[in-house]
Protein backbone atom coordinates (compact mmCIF):
# COMPACT_ATOMS: atom_id res chain seq x y z
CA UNK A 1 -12.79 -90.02 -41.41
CA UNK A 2 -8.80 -90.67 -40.31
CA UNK A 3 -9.79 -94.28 -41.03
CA UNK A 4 -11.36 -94.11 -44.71
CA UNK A 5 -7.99 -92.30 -45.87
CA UNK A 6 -5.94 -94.53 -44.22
CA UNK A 7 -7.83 -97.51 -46.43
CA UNK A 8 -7.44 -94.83 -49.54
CA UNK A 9 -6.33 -96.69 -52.44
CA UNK A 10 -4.58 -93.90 -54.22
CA UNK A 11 -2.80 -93.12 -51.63
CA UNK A 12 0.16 -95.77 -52.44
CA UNK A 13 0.94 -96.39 -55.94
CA UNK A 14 3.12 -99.34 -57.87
CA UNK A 15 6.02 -97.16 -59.66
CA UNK A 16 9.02 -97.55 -61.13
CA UNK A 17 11.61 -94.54 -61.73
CA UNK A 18 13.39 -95.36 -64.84
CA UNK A 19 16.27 -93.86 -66.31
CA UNK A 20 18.06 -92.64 -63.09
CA UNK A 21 19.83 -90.40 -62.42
CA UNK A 22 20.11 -88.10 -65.06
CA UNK A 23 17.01 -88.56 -67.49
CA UNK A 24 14.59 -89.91 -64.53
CA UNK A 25 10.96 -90.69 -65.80
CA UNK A 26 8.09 -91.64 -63.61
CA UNK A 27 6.23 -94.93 -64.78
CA UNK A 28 2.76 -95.34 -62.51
CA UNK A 29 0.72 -98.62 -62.75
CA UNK A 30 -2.72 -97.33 -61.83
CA UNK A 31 -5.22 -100.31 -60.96
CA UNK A 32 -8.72 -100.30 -61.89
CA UNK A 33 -10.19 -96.77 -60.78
CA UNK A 34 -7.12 -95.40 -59.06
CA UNK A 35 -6.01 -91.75 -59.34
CA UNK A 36 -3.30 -89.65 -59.26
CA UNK A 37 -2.39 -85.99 -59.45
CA UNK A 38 -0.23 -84.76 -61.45
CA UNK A 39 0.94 -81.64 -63.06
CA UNK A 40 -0.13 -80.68 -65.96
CA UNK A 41 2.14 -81.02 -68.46
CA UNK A 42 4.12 -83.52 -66.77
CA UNK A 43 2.40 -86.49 -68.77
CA UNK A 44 4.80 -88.52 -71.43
CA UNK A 45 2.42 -91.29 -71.99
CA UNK A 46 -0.82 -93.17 -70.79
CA UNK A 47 -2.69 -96.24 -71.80
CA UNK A 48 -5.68 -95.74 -73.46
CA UNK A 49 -8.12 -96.44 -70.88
CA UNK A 50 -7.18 -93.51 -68.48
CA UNK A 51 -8.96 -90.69 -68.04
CA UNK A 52 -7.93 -87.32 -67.85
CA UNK A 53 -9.74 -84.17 -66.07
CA UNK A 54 -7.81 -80.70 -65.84
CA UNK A 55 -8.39 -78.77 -62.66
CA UNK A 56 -7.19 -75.88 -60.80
CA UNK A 57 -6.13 -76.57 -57.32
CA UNK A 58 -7.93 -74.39 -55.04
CA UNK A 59 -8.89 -74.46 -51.37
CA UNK A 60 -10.75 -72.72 -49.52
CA UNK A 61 -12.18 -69.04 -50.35
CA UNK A 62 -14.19 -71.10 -53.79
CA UNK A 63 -14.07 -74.11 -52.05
CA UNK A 64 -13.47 -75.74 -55.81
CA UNK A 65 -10.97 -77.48 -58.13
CA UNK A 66 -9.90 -74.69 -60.52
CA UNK A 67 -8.00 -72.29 -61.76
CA UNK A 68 -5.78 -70.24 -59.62
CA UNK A 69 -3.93 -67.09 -60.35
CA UNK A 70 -1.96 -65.54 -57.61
CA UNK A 71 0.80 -63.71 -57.45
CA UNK A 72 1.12 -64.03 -61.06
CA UNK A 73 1.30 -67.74 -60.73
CA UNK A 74 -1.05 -70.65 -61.98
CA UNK A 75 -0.92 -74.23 -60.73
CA UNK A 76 -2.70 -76.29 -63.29
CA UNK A 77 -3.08 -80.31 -61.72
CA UNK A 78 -4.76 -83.07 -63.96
CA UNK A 79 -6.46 -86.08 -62.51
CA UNK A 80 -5.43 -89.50 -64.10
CA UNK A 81 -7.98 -92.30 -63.35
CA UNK A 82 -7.81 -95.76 -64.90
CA UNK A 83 -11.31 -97.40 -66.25
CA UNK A 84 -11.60 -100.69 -67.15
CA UNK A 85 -8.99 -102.32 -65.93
CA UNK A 86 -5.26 -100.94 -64.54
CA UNK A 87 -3.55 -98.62 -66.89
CA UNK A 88 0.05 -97.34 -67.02
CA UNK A 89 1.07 -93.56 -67.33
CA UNK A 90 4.61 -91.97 -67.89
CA UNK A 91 5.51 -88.35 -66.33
CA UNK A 92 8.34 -86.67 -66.15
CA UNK A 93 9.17 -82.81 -65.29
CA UNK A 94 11.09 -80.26 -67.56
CA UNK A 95 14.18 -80.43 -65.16
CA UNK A 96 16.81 -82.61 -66.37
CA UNK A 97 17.88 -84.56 -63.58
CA UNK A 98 16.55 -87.12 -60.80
CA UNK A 99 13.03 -88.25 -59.16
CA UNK A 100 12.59 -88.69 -55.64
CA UNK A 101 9.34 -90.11 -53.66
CA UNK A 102 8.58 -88.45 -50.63
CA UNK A 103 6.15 -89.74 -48.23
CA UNK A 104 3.53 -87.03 -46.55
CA UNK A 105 1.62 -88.14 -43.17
CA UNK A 106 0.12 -86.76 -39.86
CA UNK A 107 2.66 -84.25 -39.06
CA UNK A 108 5.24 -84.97 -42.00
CA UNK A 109 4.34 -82.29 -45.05
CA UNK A 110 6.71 -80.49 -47.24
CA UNK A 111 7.28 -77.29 -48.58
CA UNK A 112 8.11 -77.68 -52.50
CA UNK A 113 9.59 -75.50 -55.34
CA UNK A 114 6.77 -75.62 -58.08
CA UNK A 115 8.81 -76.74 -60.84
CA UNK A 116 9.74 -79.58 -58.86
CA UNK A 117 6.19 -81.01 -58.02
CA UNK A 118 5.74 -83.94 -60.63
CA UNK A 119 2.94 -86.30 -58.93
CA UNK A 120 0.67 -87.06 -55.36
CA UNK A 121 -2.31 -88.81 -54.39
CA UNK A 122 -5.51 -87.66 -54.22
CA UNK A 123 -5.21 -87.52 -50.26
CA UNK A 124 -2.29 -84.74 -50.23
CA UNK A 125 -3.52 -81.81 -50.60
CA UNK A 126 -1.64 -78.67 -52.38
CA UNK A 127 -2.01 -75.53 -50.44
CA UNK A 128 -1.18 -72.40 -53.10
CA UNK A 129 -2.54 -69.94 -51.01
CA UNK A 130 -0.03 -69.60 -48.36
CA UNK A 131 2.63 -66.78 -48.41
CA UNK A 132 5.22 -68.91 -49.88
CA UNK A 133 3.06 -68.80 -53.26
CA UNK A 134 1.29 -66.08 -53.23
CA UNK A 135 3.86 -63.20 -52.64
CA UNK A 136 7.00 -65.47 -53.76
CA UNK A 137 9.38 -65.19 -50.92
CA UNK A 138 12.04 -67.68 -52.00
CA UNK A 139 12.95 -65.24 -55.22
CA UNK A 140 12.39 -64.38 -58.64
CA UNK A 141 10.26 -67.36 -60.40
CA UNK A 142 10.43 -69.52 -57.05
CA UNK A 143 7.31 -70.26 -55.85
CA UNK A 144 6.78 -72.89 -53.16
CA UNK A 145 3.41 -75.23 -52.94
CA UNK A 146 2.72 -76.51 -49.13
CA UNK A 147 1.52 -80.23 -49.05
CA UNK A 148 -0.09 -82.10 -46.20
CA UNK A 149 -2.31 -84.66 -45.75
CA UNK A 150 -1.12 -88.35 -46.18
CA UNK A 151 0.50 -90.48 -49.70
CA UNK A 152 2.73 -90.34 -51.98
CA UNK A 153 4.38 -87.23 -53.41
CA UNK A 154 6.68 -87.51 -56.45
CA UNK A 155 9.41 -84.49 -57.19
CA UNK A 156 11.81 -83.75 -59.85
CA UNK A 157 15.03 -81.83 -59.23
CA UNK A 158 17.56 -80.07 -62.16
CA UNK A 159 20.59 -82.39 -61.47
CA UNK A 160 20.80 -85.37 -58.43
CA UNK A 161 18.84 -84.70 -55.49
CA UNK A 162 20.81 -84.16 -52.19
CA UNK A 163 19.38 -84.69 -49.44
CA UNK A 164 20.50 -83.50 -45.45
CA UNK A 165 18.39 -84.30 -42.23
CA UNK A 166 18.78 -82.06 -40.00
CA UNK A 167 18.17 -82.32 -35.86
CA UNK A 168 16.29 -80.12 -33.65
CA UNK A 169 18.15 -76.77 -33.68
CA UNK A 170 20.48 -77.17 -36.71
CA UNK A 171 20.24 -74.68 -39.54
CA UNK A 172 21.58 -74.81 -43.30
CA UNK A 173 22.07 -72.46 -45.35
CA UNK A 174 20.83 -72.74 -48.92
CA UNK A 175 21.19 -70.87 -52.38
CA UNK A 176 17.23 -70.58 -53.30
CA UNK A 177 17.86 -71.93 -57.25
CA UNK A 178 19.30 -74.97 -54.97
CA UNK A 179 16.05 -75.67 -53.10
CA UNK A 180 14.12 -78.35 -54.09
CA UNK A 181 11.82 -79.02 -51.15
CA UNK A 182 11.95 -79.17 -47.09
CA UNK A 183 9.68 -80.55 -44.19
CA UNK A 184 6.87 -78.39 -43.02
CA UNK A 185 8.65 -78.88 -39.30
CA UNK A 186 11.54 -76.96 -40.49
CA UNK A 187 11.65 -73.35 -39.00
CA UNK A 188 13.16 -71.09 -41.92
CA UNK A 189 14.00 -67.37 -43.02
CA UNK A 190 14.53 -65.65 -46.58
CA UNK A 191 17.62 -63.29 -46.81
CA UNK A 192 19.81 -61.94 -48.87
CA UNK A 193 23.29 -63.32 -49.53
CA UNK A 194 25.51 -60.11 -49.96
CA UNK A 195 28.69 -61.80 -50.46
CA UNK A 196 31.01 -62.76 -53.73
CA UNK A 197 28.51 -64.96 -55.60
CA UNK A 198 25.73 -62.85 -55.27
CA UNK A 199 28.02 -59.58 -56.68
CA UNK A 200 29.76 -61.95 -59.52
CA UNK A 201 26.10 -63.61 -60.63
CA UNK A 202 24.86 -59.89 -60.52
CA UNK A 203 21.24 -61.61 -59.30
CA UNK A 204 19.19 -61.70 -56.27
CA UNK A 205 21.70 -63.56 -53.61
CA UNK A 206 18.41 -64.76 -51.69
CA UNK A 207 19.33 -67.88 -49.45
CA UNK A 208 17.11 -69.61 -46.95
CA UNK A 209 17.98 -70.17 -43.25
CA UNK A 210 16.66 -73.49 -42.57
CA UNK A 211 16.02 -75.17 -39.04
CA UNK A 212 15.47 -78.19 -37.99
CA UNK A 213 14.17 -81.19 -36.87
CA UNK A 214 13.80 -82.29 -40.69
CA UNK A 215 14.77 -82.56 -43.92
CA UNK A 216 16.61 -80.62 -47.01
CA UNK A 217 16.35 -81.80 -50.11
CA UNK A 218 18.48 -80.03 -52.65
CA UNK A 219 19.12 -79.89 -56.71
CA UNK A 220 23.12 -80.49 -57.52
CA UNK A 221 22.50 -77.76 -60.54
CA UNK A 222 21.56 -74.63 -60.41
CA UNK A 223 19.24 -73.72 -63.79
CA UNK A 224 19.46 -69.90 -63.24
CA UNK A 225 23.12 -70.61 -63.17
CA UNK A 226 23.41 -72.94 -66.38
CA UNK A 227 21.04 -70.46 -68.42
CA UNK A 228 23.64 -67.79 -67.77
CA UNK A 229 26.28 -70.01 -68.81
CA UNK A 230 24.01 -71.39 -71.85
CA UNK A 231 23.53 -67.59 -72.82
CA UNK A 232 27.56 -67.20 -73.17
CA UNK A 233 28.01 -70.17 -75.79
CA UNK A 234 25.01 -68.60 -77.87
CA UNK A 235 25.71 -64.85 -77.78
CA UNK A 236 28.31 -65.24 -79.99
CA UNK A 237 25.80 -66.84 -82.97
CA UNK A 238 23.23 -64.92 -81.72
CA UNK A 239 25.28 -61.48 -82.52
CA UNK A 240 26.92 -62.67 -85.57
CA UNK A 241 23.54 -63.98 -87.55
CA UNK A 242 22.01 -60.54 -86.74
CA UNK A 243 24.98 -58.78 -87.95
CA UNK A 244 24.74 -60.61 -91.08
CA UNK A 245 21.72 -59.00 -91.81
């Protein structure tokens, strides 16, 4: 069985990231037959000879691809395959900002924000149904998907992505709208941040206590942050057309 995924074609994939590092798009050659995972709306373009199956990613208690609601949250994945001959498909992620591949292996998963999963092969698996999904621990609208398993895993961060390895024992600190993803080996804890950012953005204030051995990757920007400042620049229009009438 640890053999026949090893050989597991999808598991490595030709790509280019175009575009860095502000307007990154994901360009995937698939060769005859191959398959990747993607989100679902995270396709620009495809050749004409992929295939395209919607499913919701679900393990365990229906023991199905599907649709899965928890916690208020839905994780839709589509399955690209190429037929006929290798095909080429664009993706890209509604955060404006970078792509970074990961690698996942025996004893090397990630923890990942949701909005920031773009891509994987067919051999990582998505877990939804651990806490970090299901009751939303990292904050309002941050819900994290646990992968495992062994390939490629593509994510998309709101600005550059930082990253920070850390060594047995070190912790970070981290602003949650920061997070982007960190390694499965990390130890961590969810708490809040009572100090002058959390009292001037009048939000949450979660951070997360990260430990290592691993790694951090973080998002430069901060979209809860930039919608706030977004919201100042329109106000003004927004108040004056409905004054006028």
């Amino acid at each position: 069985m640890g053999s026949s995924q090893v050989s597991a074609p999808a598991q490595k994939f030709n790509y280019e990231i175009k575009y860095r590092p502000s307007y990154s798009l994901l360009e995937i050659t698939l060769e005859l037959n191959q398959l990747v995972r993607a989100e679902a709306g995270a396709m620009t373009y495809m050749s004409s000879n992929i295939q395209v199956n919607t499913h919701m990613r679900e393990k365990g208690l229906l023991g199905t691809l599907g649709l899965k609601l928890l916690g208020g949250q839905s994780f839709f994945v589509n399955d690209y395959v190429a037929t006929g001959g290798p095909g080429k498909l664009g993706l890209v992620s509604a955060p404006i900002g970078d792509i970074q591949r990961l690698e996942v292996g025996p004893g090397k998963g990630y923890i990942v924000q949701k909005s920031a999963y773009i891509a994987s092969a067919p051999t990582v698996q998505l877990d939804v149904q651990w806490q970090g999904f299901t009751k939303g621990l990292f904050g309002q609208g941050l819900f994290m998907v646990k992968t495992s398993g062994q390939g490629d895993l593509f994510i998309n961060t709101f600005g550059a992505i930082d990253s920070h390895p850390l060594g047995a024992g070190e912790t970070f600190v981290v602003d949650n709208f920061h997070l982007v993803a960190f390694s499965d080996t990390c130890q961590y804890t969810v708490t809040k941040f009572g100090g002058l950012k959390s009292t001037l953005l009048g939000g949450e204030g979660l951070v997360t206590n990260i430990t290592g051995p691993g790694e951090v990757y973080l998002q430069t920007k901060n979209l809860s942050e930039f919608a706030d400042w977004l919201w100042t620049v329109l106000e003004p229009k927004v108040r004056a057309t409905v004054g006028a009438r």
